[in-house]
N, C-alpha and C. Protein backbone atom coordinates (compact mmCIF):
# COMPACT_ATOMS: atom_id res chain seq x y z
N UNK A 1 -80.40 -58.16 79.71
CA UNK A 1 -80.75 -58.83 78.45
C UNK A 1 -80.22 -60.26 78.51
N UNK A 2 -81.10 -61.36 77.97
CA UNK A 2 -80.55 -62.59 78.51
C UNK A 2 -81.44 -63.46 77.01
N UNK A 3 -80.98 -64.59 77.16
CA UNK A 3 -81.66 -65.52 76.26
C UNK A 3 -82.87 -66.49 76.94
N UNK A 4 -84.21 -66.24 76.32
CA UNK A 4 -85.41 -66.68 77.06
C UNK A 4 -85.78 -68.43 77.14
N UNK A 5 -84.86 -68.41 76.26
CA UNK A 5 -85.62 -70.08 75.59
C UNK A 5 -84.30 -70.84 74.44
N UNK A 6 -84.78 -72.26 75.21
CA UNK A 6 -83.69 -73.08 73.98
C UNK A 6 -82.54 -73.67 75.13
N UNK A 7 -81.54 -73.97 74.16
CA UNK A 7 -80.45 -74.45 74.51
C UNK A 7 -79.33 -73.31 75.08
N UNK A 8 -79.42 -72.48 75.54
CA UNK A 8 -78.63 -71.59 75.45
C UNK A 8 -79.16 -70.16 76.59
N UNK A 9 -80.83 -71.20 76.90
CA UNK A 9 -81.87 -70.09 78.08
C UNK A 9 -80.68 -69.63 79.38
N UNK A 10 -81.61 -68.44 79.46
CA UNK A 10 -80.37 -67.67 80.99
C UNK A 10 -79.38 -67.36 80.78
N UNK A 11 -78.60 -67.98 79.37
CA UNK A 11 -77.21 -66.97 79.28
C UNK A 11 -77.83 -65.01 79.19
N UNK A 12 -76.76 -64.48 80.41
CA UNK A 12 -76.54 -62.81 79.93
C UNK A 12 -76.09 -62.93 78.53
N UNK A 13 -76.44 -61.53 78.30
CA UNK A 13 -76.10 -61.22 76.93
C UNK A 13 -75.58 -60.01 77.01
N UNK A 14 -73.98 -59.01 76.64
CA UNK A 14 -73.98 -57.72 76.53
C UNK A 14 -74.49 -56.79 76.10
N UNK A 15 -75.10 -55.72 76.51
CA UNK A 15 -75.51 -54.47 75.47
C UNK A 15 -74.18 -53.42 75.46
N UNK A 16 -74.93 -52.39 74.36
CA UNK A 16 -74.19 -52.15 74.22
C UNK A 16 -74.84 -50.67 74.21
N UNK A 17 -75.21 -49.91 75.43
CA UNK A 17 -76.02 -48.68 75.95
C UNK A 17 -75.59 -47.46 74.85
N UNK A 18 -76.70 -46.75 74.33
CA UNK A 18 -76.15 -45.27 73.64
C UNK A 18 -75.66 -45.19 72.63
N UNK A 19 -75.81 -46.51 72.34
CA UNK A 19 -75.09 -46.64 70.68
C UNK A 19 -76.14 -46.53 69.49
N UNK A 20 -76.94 -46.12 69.85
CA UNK A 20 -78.19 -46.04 68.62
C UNK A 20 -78.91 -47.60 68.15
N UNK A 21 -78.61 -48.18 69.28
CA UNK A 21 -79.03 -49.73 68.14
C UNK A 21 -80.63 -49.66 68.78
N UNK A 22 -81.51 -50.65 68.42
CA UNK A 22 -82.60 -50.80 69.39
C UNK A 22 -83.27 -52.37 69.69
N UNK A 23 -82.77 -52.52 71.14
CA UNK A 23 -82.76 -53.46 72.09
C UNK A 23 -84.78 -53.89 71.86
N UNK A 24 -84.67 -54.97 72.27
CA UNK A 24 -85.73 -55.85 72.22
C UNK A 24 -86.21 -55.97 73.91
N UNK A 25 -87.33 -55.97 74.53
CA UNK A 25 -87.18 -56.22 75.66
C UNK A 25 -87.60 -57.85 75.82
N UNK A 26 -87.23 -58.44 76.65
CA UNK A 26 -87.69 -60.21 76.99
C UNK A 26 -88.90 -59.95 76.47
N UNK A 27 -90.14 -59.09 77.24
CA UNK A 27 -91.55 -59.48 76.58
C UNK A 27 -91.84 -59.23 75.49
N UNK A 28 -91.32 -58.72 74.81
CA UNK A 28 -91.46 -59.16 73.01
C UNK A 28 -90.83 -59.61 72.57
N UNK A 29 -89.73 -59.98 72.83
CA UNK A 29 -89.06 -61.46 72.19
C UNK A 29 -89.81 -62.44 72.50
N UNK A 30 -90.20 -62.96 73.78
CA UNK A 30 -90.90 -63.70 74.06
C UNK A 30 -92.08 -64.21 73.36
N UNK A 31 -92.70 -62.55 73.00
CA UNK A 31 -93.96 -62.95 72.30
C UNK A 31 -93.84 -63.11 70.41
N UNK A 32 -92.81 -62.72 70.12
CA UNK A 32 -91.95 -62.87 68.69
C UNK A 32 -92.00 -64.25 68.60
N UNK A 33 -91.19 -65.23 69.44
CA UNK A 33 -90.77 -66.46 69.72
C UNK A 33 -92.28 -67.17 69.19
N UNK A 34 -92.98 -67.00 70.10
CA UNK A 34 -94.19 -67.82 70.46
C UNK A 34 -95.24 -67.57 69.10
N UNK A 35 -95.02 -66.47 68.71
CA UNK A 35 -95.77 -66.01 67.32
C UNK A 35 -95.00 -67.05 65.86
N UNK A 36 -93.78 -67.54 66.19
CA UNK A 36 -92.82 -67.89 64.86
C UNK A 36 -92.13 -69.06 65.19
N UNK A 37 -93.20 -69.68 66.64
CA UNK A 37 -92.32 -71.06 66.85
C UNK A 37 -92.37 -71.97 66.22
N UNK A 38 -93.05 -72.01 65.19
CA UNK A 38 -93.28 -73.54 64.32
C UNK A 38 -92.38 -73.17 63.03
N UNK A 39 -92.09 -71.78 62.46
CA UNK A 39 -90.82 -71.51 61.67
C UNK A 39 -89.09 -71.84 62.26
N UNK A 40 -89.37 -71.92 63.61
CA UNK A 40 -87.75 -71.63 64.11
C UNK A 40 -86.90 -72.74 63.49
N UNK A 41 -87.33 -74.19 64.11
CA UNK A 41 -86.30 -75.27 64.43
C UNK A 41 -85.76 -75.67 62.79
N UNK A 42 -84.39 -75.62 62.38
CA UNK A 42 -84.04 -75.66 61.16
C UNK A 42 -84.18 -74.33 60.24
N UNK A 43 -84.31 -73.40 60.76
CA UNK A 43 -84.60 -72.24 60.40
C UNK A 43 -83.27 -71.40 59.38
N UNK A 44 -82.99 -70.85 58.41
CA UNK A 44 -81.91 -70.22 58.09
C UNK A 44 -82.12 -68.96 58.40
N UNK A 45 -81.66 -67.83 59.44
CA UNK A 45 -81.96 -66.57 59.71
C UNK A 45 -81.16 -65.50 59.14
N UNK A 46 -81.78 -64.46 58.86
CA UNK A 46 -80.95 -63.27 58.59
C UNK A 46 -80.89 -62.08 59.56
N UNK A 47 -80.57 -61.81 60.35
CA UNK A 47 -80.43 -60.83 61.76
C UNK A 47 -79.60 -59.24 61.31
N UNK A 48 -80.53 -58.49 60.60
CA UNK A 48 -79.75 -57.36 60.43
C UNK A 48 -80.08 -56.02 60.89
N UNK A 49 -78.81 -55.03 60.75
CA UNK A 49 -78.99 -54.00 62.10
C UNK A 49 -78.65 -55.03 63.37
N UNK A 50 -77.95 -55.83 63.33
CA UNK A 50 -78.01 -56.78 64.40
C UNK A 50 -78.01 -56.30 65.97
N UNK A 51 -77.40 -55.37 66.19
CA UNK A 51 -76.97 -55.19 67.31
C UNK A 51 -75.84 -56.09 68.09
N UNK A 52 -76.33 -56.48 69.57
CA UNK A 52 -75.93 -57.55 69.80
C UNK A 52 -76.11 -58.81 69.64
N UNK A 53 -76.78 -58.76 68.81
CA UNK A 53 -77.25 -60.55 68.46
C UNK A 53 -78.55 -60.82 69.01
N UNK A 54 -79.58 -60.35 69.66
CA UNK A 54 -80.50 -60.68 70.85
C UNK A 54 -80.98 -61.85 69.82
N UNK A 55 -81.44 -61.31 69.05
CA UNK A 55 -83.05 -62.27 68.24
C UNK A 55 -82.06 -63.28 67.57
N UNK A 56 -81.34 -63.18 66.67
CA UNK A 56 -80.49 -64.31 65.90
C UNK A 56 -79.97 -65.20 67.06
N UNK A 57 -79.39 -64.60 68.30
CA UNK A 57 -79.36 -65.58 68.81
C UNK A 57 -80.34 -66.38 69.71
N UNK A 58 -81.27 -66.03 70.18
CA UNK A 58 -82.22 -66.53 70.40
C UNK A 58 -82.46 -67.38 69.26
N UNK A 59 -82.83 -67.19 68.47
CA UNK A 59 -83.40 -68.11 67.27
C UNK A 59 -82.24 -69.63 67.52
N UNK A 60 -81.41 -69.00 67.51
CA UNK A 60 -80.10 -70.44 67.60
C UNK A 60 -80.33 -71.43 68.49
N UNK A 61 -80.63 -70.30 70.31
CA UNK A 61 -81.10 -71.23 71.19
C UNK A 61 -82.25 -72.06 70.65
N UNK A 62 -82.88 -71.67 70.54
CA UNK A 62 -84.28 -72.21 70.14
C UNK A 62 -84.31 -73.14 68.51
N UNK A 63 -83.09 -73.71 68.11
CA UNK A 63 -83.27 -74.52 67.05
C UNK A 63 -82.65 -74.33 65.43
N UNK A 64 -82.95 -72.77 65.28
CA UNK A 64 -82.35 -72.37 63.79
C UNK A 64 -81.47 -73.36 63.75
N UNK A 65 -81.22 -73.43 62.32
CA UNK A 65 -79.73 -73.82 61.91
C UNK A 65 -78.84 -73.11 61.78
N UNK A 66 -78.47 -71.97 61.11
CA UNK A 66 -77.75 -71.24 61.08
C UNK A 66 -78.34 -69.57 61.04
N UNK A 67 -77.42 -68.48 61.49
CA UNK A 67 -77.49 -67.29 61.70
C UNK A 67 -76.70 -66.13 60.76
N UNK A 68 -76.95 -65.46 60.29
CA UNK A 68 -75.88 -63.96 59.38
C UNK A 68 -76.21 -62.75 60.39
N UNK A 69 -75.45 -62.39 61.04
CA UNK A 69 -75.55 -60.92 61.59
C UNK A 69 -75.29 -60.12 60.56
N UNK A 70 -75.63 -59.16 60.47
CA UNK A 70 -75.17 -57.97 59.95
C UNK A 70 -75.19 -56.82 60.56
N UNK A 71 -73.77 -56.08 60.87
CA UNK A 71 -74.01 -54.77 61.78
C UNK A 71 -72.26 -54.69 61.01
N UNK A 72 -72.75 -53.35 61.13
CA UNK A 72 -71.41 -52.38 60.47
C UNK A 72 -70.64 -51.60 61.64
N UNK A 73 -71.05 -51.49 63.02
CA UNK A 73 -70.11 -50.64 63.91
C UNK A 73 -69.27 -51.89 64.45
N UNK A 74 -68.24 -51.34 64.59
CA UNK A 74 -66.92 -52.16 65.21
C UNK A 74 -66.66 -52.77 66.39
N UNK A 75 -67.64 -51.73 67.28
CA UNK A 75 -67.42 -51.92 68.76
C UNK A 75 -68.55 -52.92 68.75
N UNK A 76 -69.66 -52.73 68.31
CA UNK A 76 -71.04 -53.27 68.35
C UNK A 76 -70.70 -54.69 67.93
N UNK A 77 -69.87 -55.41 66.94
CA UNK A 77 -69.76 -56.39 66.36
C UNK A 77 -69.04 -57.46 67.71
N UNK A 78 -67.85 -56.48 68.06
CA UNK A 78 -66.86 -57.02 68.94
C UNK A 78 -67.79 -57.49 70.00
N UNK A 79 -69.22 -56.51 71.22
CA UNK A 79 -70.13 -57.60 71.40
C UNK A 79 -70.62 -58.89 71.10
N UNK A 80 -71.02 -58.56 69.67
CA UNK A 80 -72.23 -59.56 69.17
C UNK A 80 -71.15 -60.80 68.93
N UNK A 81 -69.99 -60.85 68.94
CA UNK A 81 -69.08 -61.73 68.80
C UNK A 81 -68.77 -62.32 70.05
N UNK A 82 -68.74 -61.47 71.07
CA UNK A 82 -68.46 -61.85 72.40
C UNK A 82 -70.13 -62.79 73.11
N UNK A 83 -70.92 -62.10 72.67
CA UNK A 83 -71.70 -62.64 72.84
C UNK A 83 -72.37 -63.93 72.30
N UNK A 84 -71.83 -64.63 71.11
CA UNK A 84 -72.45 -65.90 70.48
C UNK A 84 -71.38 -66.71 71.03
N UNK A 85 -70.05 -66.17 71.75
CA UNK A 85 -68.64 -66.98 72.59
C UNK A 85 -69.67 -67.53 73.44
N UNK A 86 -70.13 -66.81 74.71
CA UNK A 86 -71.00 -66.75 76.08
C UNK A 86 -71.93 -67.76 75.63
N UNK A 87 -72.44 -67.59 74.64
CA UNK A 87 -73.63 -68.63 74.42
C UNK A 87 -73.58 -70.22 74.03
N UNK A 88 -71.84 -70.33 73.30
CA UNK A 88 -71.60 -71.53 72.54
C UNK A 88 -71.96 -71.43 71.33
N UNK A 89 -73.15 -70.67 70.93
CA UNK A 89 -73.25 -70.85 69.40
C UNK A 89 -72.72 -70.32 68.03
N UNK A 90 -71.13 -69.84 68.63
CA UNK A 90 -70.28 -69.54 67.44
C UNK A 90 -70.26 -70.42 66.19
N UNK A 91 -70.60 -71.07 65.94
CA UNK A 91 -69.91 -72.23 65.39
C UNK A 91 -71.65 -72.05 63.74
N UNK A 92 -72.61 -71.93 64.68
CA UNK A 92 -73.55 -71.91 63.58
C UNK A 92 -73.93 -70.50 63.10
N UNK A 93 -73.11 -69.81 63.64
CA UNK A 93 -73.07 -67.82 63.08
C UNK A 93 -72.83 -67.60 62.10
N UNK A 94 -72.73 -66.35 61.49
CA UNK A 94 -71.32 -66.11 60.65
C UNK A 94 -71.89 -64.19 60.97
N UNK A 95 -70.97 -63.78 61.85
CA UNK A 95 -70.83 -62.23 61.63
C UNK A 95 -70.59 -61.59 60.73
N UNK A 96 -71.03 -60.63 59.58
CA UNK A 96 -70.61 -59.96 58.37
C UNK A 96 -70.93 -57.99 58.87
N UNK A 97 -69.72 -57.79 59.30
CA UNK A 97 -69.32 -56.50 59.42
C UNK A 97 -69.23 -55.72 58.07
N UNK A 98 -70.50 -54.77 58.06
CA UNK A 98 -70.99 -54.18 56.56
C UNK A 98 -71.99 -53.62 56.63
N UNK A 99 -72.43 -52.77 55.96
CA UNK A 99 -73.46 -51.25 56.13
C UNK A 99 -74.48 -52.67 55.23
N UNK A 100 -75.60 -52.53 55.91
CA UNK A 100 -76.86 -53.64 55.44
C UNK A 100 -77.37 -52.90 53.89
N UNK A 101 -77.14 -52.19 53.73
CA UNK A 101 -77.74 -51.50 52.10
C UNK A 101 -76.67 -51.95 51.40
N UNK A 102 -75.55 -52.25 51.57
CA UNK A 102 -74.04 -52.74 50.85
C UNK A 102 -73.99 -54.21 50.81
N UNK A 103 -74.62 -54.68 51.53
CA UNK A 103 -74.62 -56.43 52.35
C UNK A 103 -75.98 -56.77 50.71
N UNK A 104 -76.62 -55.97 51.11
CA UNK A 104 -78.36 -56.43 50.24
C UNK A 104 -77.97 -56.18 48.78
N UNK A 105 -77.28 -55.43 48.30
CA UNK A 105 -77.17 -54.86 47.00
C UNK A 105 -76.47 -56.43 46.27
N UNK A 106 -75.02 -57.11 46.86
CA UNK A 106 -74.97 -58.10 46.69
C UNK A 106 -76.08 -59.64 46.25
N UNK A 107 -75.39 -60.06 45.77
CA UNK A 107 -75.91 -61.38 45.59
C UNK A 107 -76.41 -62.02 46.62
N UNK A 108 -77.58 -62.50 47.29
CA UNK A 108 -77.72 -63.35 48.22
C UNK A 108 -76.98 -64.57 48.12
N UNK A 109 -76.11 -64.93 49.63
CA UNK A 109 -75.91 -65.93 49.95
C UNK A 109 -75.96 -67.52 49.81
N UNK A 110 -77.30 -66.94 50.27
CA UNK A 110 -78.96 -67.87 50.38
C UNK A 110 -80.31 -67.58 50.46
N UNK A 111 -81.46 -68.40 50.63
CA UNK A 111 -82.45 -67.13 50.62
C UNK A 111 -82.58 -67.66 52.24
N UNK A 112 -83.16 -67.02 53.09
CA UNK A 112 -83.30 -67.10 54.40
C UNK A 112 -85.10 -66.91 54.85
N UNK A 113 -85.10 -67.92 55.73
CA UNK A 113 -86.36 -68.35 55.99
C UNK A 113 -87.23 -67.14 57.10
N UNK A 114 -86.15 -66.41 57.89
CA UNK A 114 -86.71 -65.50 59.10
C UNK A 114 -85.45 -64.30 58.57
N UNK A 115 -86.15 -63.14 58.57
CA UNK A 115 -85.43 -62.38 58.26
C UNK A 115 -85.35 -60.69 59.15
N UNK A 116 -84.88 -60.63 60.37
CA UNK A 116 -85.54 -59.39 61.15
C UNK A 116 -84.26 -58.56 60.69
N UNK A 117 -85.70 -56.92 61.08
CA UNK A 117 -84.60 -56.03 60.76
C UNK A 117 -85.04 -54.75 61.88
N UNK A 118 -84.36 -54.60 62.40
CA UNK A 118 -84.51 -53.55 63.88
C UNK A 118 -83.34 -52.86 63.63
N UNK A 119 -83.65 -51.88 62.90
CA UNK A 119 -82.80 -50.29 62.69
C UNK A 119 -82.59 -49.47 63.64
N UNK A 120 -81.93 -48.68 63.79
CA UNK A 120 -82.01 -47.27 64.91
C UNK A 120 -83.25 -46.86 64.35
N UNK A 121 -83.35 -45.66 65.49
CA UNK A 121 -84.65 -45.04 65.44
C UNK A 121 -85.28 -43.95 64.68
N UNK A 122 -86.20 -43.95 63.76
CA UNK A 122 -86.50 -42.92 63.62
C UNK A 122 -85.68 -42.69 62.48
N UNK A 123 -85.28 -42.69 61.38
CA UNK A 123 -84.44 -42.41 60.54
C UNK A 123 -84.86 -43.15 58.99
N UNK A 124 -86.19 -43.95 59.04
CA UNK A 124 -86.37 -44.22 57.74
C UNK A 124 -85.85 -45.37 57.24
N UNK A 125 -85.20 -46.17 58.22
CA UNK A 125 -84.19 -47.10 57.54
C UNK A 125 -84.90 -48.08 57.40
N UNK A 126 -85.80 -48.26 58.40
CA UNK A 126 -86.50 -49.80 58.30
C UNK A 126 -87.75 -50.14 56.67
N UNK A 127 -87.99 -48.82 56.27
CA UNK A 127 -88.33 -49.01 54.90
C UNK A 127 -87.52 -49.33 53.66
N UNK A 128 -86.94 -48.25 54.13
CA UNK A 128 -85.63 -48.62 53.23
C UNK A 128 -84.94 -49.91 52.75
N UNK A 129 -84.83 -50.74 54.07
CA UNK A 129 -84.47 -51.69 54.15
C UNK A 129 -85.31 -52.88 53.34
N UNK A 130 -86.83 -52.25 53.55
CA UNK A 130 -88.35 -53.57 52.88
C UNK A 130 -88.04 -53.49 51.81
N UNK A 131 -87.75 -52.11 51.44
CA UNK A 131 -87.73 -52.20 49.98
C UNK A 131 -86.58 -52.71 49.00
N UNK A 132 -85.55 -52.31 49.85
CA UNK A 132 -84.14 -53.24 49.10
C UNK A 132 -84.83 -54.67 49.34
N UNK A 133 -85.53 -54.76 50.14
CA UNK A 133 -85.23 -56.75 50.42
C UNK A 133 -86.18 -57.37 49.06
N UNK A 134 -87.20 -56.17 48.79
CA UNK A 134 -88.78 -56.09 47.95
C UNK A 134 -87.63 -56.57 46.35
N UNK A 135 -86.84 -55.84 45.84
CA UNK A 135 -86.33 -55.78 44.89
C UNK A 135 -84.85 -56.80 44.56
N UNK A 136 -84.67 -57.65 45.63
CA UNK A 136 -83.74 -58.28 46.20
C UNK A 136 -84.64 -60.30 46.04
N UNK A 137 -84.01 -60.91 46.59
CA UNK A 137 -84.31 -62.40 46.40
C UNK A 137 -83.55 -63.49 47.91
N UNK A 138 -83.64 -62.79 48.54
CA UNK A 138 -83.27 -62.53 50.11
C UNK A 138 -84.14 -63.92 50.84
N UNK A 139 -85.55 -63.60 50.46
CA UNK A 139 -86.44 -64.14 51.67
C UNK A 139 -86.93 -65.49 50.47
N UNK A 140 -86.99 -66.73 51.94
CA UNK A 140 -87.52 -67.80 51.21
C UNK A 140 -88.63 -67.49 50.67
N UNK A 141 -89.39 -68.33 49.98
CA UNK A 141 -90.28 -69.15 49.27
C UNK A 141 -91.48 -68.43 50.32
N UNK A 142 -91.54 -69.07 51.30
CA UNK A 142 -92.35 -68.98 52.91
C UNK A 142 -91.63 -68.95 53.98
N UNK A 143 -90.82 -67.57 53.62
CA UNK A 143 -90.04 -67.22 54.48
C UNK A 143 -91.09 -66.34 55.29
N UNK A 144 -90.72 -65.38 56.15
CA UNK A 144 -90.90 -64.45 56.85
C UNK A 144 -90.39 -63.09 57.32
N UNK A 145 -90.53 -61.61 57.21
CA UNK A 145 -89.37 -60.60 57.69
C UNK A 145 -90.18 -59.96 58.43
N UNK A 146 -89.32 -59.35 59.36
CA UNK A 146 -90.20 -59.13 60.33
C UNK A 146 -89.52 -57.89 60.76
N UNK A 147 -90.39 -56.75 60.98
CA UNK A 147 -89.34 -55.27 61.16
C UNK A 147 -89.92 -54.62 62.92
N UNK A 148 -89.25 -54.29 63.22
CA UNK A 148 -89.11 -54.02 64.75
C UNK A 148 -89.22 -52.70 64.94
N UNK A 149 -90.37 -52.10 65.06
CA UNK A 149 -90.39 -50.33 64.67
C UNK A 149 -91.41 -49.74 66.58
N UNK A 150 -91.43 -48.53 66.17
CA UNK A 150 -91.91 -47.53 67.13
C UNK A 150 -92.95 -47.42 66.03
N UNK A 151 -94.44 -47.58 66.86
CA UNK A 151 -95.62 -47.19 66.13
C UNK A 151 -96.26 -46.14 65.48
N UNK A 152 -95.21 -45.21 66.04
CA UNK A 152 -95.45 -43.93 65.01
C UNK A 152 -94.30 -43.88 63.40
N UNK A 153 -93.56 -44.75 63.97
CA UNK A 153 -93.03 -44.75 62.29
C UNK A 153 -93.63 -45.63 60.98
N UNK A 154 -94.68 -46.24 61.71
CA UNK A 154 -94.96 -47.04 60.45
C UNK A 154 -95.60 -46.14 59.45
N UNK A 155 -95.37 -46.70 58.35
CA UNK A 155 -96.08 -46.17 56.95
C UNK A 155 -96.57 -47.43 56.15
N UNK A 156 -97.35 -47.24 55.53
CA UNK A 156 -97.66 -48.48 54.22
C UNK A 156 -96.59 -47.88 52.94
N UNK A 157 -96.40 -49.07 52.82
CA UNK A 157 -94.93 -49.09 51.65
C UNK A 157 -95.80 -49.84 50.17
N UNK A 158 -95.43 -49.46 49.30
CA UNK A 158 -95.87 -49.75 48.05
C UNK A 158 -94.85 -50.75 47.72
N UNK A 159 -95.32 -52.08 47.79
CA UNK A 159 -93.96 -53.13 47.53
C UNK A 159 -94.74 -54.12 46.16
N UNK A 160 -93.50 -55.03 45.53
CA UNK A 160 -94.05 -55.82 44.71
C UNK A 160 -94.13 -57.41 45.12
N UNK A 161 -92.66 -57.74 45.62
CA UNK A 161 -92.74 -59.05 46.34
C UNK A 161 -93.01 -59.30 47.73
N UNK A 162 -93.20 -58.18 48.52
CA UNK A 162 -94.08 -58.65 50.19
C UNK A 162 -94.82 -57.90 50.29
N UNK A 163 -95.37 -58.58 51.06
CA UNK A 163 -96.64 -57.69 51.50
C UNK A 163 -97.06 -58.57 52.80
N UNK A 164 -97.73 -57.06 53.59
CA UNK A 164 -97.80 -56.78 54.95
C UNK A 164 -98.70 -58.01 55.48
N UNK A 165 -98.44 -59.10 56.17
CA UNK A 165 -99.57 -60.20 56.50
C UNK A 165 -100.09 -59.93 57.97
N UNK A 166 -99.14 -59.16 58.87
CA UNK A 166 -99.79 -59.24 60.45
C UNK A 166 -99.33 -57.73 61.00
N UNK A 167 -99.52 -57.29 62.43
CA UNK A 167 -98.93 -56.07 62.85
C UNK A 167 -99.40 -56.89 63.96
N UNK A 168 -98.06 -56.48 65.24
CA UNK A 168 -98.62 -57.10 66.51
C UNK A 168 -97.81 -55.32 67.27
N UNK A 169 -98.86 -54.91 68.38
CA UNK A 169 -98.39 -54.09 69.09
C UNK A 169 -98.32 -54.55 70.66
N UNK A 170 -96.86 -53.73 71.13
CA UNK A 170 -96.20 -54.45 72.16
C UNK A 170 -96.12 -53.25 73.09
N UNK A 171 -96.98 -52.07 73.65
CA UNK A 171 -96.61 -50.73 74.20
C UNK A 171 -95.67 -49.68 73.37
N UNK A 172 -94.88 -49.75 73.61
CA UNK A 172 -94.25 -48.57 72.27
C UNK A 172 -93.56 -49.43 71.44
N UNK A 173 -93.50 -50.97 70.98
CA UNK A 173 -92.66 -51.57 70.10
C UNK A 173 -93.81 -52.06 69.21
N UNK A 174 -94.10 -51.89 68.01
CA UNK A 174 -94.48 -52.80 66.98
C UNK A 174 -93.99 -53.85 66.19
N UNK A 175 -94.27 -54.84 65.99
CA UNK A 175 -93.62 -55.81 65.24
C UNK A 175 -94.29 -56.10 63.72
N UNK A 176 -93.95 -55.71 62.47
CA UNK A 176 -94.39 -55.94 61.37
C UNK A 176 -94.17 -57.15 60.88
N UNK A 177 -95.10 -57.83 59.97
CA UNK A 177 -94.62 -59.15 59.61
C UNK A 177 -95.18 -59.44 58.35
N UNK A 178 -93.61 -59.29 57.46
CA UNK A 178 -93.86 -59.33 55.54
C UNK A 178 -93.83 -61.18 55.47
N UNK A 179 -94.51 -61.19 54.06
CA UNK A 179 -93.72 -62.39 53.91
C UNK A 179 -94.07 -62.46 51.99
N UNK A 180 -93.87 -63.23 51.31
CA UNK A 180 -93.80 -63.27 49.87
C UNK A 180 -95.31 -63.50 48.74
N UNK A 181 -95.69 -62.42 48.72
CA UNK A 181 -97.08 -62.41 47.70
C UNK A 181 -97.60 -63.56 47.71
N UNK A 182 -96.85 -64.32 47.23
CA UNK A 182 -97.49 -65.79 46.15
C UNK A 182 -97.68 -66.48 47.18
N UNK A 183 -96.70 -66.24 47.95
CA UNK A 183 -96.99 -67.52 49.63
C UNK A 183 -98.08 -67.04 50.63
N UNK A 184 -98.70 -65.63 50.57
CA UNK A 184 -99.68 -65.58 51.57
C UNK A 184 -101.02 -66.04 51.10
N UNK A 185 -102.20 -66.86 52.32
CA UNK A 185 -103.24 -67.19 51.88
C UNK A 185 -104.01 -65.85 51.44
N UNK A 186 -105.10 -66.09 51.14
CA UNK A 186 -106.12 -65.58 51.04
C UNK A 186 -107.10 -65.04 52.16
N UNK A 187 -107.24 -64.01 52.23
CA UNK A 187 -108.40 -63.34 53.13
C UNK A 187 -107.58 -62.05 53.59
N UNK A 188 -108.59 -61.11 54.41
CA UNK A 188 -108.20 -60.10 54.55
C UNK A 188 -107.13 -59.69 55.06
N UNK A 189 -106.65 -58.67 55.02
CA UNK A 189 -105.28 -58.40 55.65
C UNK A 189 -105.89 -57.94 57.20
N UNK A 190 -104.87 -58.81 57.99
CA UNK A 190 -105.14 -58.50 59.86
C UNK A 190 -104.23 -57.61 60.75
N UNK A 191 -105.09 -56.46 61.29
CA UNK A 191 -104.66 -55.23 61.44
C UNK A 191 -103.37 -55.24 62.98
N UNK A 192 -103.38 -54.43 63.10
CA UNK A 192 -102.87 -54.10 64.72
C UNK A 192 -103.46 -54.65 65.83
N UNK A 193 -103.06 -55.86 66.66
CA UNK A 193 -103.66 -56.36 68.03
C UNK A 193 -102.60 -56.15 68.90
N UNK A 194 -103.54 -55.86 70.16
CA UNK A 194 -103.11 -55.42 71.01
C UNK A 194 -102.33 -56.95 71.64
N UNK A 195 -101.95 -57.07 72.22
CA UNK A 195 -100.57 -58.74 72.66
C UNK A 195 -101.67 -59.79 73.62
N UNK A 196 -102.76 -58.68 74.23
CA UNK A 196 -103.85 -59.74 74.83
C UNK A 196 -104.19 -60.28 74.12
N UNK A 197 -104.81 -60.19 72.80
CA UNK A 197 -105.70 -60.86 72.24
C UNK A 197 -105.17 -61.40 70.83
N UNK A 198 -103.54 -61.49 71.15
CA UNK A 198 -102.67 -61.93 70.05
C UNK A 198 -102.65 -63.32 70.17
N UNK A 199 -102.82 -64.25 68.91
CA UNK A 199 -102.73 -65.48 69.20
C UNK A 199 -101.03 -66.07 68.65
N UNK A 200 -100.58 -67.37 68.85
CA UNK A 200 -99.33 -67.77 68.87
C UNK A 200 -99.27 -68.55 67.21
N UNK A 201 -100.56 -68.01 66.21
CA UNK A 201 -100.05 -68.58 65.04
C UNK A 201 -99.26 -68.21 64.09
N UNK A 202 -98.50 -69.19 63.40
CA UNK A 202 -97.29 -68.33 62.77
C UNK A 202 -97.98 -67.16 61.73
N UNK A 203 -97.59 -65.85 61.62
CA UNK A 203 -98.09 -65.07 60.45
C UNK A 203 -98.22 -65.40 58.64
């Protein structure tokens, strides 16, 4: 696992094997990147379920301004900490060790412009999660959230403030992509493409 792009390309990155988190491989980060490159540079991100940092920090290489992890295991953090050291980009982080349903219930921060959320597997969380964010004030204006699932878990969620604008499929990784009622254009909603025939505009 390594960082693809930016200021910070080719640094390794630790995992952290068996721990229930779920890792990103380069070719869909890659194609994440290239789908949300005109959102990145100045970007405020929210990275939760963080894991080791892959995507928040990527985003850093690649321009964000600043980053919020959120991951609640101890050992997992002590990575994602070790890992924004390796990279240099401690400085524009801020790690918040905390169960993400406890983190969301709070007051936002700020509202944040990119907002991913890659749960363990299989367990329901990544709805869970839309919907705290749905009832929450989390995501910019024309922000973006973007959920990192196995294609058999998706469901359509009955939400009030996002709604579903893209689905990109990656072999067994799907990438969902919400963003805020009032901010999406007009026209039909665009289904599941396969990554050939995915184009690089932002969702």
């Amino acid at each position: 696992m390594r960082v693809i792009g930016g200021k910070a390309k080719g640094h390794r990155l630790l995992s952290v094997p068996g721990r229930g988190v779920r890792p990103i491989t380069d070719r869909v980060k890659s194609a994440l990147f290239d789908i949300l490159s005109n959102r990145v540079e100045g970007a405020v991100v929210l990275d939760l379920f963080a894991g080791t940092g892959s995507v928040g920090i990527e985003a850093l290489s690649r321009g964000a301004r600043r980053a919020v992890f959120v991951e609640k295991d101890p050992a997992v953090v002590r990575v994602l900490r070790e890992n924004l050291r390796r990279t240099g980009l401690e400085a524009q982080a801020e790690v918040v060790q905390d169960d993400v349903f406890r983190f969301l219930k709070r007051p936002p921060p700020q509202r944040f412009d990119i907002i991913y959320i890659a749960p363990p597997q299989y367990r329901g969380l990544w709805s869970q999660t839309l919907l705290a964010l749905d009832g929450g004030d989390f995501l910019a204006p024309d922000g973006v959230a973007v959920v990192q699932i196995f294609p058999k878990e998706f469901e359509e969620l009955t939400l009030k403030q996002l709604m579903l604008e893209d689905k990109r499929k990656y072999g067994s990784t799907l990438l969902c992509f919400y963003s805020k009622v009032e901010a999406r254009p007009s026209g039909p909603e665009r289904g599941c493409e396969d990554p050939s025939s995915a184009s690089s505009k932002k969702p």
